[in-house]
N, C-alpha and C. Protein backbone atom coordinates (compact mmCIF):
# COMPACT_ATOMS: atom_id res chain seq x y z
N UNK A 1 0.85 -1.17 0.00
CA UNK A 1 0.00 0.00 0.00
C UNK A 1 0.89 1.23 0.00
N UNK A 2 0.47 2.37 -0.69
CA UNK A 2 1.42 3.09 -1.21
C UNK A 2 0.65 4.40 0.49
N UNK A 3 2.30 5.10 0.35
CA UNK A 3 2.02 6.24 1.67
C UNK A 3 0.75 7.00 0.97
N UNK A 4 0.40 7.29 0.05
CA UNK A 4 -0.61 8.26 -0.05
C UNK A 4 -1.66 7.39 0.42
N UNK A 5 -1.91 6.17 -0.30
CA UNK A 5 -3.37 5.61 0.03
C UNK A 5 -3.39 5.38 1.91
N UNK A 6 -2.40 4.72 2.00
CA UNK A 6 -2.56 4.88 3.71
C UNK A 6 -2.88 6.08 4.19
N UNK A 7 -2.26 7.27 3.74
CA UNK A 7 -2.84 8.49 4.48
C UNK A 7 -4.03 8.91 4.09
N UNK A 8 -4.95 8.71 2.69
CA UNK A 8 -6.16 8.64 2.75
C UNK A 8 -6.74 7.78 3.50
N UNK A 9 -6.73 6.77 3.74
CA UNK A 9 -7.39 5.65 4.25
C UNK A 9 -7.66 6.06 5.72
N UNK A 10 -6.64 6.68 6.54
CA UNK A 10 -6.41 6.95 7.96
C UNK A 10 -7.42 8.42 7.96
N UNK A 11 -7.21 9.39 7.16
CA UNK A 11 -7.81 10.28 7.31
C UNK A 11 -9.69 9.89 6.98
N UNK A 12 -9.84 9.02 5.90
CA UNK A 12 -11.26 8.63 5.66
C UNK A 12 -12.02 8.23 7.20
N UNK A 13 -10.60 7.47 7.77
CA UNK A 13 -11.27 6.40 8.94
C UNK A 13 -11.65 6.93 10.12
N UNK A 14 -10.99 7.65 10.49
CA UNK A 14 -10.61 8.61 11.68
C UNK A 14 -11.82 9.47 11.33
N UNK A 15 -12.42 10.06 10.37
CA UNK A 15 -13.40 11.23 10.21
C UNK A 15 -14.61 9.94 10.44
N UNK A 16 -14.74 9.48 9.84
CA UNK A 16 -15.72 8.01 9.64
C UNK A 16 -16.06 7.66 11.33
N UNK A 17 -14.99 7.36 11.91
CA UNK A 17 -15.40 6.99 13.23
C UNK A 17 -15.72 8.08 14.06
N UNK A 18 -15.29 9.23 13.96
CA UNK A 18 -15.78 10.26 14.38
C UNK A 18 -17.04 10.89 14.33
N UNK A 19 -17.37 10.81 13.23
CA UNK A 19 -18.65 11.09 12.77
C UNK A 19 -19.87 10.08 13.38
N UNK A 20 -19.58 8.51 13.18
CA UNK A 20 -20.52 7.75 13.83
C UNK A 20 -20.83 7.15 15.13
N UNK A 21 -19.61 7.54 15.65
CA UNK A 21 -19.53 7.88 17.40
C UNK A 21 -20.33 9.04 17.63
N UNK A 22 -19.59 10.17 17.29
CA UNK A 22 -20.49 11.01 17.88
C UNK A 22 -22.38 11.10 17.56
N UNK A 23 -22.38 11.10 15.92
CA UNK A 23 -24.16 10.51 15.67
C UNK A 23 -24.97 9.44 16.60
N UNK A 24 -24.01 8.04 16.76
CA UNK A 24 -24.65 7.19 17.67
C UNK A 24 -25.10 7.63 19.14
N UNK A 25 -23.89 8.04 19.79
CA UNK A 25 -24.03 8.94 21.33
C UNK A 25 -25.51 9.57 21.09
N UNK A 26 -25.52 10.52 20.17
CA UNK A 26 -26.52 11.57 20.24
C UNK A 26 -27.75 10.91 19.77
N UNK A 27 -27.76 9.46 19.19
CA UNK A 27 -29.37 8.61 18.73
C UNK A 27 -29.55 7.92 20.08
N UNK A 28 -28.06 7.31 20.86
CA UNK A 28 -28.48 6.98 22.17
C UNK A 28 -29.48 7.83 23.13
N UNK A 29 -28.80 8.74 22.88
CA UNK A 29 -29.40 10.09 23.89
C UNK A 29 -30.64 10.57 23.32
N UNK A 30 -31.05 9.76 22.46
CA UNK A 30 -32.50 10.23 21.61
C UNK A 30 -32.68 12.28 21.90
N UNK A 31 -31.59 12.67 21.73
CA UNK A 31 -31.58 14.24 21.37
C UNK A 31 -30.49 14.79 20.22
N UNK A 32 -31.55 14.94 19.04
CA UNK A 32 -30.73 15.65 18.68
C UNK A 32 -31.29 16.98 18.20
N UNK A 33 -30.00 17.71 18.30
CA UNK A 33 -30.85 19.42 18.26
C UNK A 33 -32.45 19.32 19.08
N UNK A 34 -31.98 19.29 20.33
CA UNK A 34 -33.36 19.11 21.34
C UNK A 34 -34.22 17.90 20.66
N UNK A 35 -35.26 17.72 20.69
CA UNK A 35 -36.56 16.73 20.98
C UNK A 35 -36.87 16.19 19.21
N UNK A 36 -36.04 17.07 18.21
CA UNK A 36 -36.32 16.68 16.64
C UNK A 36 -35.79 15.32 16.52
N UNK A 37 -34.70 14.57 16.66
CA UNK A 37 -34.83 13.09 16.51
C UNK A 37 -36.09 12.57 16.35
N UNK A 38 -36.81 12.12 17.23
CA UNK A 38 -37.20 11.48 17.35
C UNK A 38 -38.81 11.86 16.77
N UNK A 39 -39.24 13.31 16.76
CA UNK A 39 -40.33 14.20 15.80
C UNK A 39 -39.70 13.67 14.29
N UNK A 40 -38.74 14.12 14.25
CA UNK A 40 -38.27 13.27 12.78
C UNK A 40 -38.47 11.86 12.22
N UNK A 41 -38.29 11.14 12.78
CA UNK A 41 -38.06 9.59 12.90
C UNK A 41 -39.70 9.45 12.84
N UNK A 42 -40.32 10.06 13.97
CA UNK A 42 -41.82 9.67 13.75
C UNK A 42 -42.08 10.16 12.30
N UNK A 43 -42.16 11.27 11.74
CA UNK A 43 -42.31 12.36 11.03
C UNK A 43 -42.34 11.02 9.51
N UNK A 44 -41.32 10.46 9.65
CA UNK A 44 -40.98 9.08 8.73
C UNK A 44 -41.67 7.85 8.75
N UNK A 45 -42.43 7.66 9.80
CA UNK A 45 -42.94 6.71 10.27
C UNK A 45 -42.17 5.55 11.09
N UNK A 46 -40.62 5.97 11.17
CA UNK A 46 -40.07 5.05 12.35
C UNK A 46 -40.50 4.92 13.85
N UNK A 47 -40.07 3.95 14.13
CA UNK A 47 -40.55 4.22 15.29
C UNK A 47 -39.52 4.99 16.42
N UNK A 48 -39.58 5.19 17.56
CA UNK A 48 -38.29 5.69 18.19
C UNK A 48 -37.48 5.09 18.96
N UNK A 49 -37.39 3.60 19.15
CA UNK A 49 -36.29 3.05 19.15
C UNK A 49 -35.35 2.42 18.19
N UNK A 50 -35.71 2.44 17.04
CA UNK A 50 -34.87 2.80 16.24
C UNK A 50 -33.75 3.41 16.58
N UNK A 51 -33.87 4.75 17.16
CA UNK A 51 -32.69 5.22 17.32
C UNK A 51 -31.53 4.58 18.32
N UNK A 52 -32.13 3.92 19.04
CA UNK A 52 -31.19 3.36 19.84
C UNK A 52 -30.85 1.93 19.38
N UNK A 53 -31.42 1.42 18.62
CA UNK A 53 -30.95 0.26 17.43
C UNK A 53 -29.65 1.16 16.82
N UNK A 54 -30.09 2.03 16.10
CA UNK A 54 -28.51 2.84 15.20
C UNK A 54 -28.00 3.12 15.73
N UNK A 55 -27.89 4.18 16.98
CA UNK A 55 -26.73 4.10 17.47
C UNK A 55 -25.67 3.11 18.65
N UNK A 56 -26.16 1.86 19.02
CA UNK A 56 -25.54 0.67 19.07
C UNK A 56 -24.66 0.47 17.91
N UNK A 57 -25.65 0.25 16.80
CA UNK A 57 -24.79 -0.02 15.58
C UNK A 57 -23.57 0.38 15.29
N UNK A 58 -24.28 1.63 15.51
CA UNK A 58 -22.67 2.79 14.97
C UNK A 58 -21.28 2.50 15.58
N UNK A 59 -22.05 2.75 17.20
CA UNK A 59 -20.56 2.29 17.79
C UNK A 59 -20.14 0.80 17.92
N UNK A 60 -20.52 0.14 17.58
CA UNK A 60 -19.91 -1.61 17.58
C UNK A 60 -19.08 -1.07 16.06
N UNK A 61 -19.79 -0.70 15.28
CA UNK A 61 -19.50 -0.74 13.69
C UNK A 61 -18.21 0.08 13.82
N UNK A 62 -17.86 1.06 14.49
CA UNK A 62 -16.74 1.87 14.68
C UNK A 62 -15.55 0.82 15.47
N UNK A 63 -15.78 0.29 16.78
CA UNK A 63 -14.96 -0.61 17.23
C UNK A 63 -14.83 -1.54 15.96
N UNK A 64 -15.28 -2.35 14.81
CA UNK A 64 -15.38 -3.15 14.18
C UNK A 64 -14.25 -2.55 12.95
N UNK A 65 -14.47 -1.51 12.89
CA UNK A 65 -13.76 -0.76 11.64
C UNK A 65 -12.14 -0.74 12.09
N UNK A 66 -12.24 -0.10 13.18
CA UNK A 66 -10.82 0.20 14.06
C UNK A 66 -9.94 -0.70 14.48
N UNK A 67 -10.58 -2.16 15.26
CA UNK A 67 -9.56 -3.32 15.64
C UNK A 67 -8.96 -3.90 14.64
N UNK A 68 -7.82 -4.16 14.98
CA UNK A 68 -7.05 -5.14 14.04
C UNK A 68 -7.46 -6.41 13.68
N UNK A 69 -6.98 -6.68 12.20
CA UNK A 69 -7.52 -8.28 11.81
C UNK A 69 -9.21 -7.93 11.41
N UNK A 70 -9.71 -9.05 12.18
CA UNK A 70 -11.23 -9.57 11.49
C UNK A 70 -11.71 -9.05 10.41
N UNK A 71 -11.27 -9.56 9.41
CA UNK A 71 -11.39 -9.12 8.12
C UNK A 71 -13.08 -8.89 7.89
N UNK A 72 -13.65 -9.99 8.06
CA UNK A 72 -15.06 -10.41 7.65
C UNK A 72 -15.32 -9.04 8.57
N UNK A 73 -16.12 -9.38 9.83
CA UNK A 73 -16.44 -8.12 10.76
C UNK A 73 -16.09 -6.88 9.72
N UNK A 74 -15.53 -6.57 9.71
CA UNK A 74 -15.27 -4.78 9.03
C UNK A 74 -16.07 -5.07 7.83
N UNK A 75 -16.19 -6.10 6.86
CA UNK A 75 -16.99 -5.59 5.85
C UNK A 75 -18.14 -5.53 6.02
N UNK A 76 -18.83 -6.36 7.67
CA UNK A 76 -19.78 -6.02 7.85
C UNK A 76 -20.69 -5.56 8.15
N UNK A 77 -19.51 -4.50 8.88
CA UNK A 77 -19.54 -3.00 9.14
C UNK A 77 -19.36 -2.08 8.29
N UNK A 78 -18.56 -2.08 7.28
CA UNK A 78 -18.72 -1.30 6.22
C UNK A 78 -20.09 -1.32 5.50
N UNK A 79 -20.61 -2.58 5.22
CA UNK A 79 -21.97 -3.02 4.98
C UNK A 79 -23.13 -2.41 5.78
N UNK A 80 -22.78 -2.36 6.78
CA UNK A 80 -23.75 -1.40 7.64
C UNK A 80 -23.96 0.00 7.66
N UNK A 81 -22.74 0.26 7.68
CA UNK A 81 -22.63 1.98 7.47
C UNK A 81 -23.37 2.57 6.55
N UNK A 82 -22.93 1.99 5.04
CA UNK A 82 -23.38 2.17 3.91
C UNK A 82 -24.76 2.08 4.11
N UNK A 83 -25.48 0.96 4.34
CA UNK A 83 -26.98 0.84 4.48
C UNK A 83 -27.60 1.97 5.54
N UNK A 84 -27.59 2.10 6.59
CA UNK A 84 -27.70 3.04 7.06
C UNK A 84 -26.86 4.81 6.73
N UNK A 85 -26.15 5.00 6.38
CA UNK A 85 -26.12 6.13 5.72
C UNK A 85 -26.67 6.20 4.67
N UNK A 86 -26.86 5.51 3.67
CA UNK A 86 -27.98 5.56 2.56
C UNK A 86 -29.19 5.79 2.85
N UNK A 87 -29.98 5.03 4.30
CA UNK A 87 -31.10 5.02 4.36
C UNK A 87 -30.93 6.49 5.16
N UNK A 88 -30.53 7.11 5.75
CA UNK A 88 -30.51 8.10 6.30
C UNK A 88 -30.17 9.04 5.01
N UNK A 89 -29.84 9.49 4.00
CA UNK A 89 -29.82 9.91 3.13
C UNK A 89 -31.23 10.05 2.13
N UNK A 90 -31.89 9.26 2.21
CA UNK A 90 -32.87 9.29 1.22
C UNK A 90 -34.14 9.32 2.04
N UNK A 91 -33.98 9.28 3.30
CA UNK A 91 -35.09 9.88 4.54
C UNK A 91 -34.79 11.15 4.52
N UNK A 92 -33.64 12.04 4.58
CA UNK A 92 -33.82 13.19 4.48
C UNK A 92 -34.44 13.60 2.81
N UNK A 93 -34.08 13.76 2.12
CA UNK A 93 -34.69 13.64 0.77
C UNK A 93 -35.75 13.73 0.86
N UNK A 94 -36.16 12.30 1.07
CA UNK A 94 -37.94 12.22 1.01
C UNK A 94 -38.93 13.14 2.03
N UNK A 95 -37.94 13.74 2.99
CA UNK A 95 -38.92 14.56 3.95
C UNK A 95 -38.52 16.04 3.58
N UNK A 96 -38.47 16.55 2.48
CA UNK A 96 -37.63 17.75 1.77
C UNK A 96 -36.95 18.66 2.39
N UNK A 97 -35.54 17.82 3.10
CA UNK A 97 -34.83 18.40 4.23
C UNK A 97 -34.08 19.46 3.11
N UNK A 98 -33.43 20.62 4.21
CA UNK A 98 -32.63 21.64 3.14
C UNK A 98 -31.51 20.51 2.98
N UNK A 99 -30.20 21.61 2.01
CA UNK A 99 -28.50 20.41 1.44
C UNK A 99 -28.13 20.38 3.10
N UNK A 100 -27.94 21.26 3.91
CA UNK A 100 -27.52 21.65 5.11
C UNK A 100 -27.77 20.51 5.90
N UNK A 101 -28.99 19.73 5.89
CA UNK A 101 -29.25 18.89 6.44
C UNK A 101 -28.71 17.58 5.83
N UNK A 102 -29.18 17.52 4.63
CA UNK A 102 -28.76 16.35 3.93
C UNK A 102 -27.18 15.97 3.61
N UNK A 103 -26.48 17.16 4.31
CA UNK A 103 -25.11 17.02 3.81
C UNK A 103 -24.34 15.74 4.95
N UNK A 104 -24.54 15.85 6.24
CA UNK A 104 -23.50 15.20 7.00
C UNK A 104 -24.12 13.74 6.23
N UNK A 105 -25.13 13.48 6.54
CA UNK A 105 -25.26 11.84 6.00
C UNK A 105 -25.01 11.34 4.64
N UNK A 106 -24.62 12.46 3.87
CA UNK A 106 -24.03 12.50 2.12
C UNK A 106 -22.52 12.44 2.72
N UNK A 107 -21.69 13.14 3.60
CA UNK A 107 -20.59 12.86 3.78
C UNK A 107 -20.05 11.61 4.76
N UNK A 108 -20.93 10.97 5.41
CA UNK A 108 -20.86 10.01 6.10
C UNK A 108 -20.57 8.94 4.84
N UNK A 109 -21.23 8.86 4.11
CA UNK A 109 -21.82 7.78 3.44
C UNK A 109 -20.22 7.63 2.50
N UNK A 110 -20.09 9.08 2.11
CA UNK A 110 -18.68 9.25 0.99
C UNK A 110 -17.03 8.53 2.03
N UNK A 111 -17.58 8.98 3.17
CA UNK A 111 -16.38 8.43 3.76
C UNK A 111 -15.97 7.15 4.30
N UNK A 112 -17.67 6.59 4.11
CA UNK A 112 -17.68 4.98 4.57
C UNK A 112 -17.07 4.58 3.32
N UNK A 113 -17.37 4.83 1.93
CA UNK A 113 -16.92 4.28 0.27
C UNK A 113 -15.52 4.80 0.37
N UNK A 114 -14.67 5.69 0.70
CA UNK A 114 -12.86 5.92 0.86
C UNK A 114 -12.88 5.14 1.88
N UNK A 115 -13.10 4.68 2.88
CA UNK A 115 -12.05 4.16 3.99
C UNK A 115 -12.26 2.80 3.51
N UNK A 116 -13.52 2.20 3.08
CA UNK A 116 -13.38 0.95 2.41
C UNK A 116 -12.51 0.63 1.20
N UNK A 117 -12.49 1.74 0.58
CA UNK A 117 -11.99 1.51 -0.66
C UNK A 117 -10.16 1.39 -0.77
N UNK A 118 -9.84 2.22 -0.07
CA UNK A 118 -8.71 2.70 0.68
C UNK A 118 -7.95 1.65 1.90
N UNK A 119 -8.74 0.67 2.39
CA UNK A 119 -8.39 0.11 3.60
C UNK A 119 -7.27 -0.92 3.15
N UNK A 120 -6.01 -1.39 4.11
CA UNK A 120 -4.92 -2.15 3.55
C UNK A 120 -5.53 -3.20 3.45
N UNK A 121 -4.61 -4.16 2.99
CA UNK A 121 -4.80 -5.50 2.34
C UNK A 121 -5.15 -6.42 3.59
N UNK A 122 -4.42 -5.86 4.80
CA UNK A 122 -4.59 -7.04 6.14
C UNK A 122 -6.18 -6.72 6.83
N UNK A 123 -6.82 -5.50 5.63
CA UNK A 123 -7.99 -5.01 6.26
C UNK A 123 -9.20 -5.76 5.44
N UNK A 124 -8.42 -6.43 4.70
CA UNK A 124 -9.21 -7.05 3.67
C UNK A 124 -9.46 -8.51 3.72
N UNK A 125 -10.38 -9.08 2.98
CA UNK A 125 -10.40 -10.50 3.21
C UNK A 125 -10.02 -11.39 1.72
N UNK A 126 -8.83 -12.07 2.37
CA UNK A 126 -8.37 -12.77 1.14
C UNK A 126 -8.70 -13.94 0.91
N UNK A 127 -9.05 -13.80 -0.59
CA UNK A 127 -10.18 -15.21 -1.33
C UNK A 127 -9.25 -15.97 -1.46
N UNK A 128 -8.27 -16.02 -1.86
CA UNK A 128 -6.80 -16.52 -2.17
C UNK A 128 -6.58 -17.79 -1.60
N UNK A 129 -6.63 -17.50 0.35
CA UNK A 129 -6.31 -18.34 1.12
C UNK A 129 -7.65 -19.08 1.80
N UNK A 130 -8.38 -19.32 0.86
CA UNK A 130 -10.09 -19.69 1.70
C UNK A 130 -10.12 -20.68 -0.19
N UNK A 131 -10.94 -22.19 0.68
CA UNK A 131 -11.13 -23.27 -0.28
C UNK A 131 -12.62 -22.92 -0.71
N UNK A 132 -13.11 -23.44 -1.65
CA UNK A 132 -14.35 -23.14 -1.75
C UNK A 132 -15.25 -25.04 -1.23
């Protein structure tokens, strides 16, 4: 892996876990920007534990991204991210949020696709050494 892609990869990851730590905390805390979580979420027809389903997620999915090894685990956390930042993406959309709003979960989503894309080879799972 070449120094640039590692230093993308670290910078993707590091913003990535940052971002879904702190989002999860704040779905734990079912507040965000005061009492709208969860007016939102209804607003969608979720229900409101949901939110505390995602943000579990987030943070296992962040420990999952970050530890060394377990190849499988991280993609299926990467797998998660993606699905949930997508679906959080096209919930704002469909509820005709301003870009302002729609932007962190458009940049969540961009940084889950670089840190995956970007991640070293020992982050990866090799078909190579697996029989079918």
């Amino acid at each position: 892996m070449s120094k640039r892609n590692k230093i993308i990869y670290w910078i993707a990851t590091i913003w990535l876990a940052l971002g879904m730590v702190s989002t999860g905390l704040v779905q734990l805390s079912k507040t965000k920007e005061g009492p709208g979580a969860a007016d939102s979420m209804a607003h969608l027809g979720y229900p409101a534990y949901l939110l505390i389903l995602l943000g579990v997620w987030k943070i296992l999915g962040v420990i999952a991204v970050l530890i060394p090894k377990f190849p499988l685990l991280k993609e299926w956390a990467y797998a998660g991210f993606f699905f949930i930042m997508s679906g959080a993406l096209f919930s704002h959309i469909a509820t005709d949020k301003s870009a302002s709003e729609i932007f962190p979960a458009l940049l969540l989503l961009a940084l889950t696709i670089i840190s995956w894309y970007f991640r070293p080879a020992d982050r990866k799972i090799n078909f190579a050494n697996h029989e079918n």
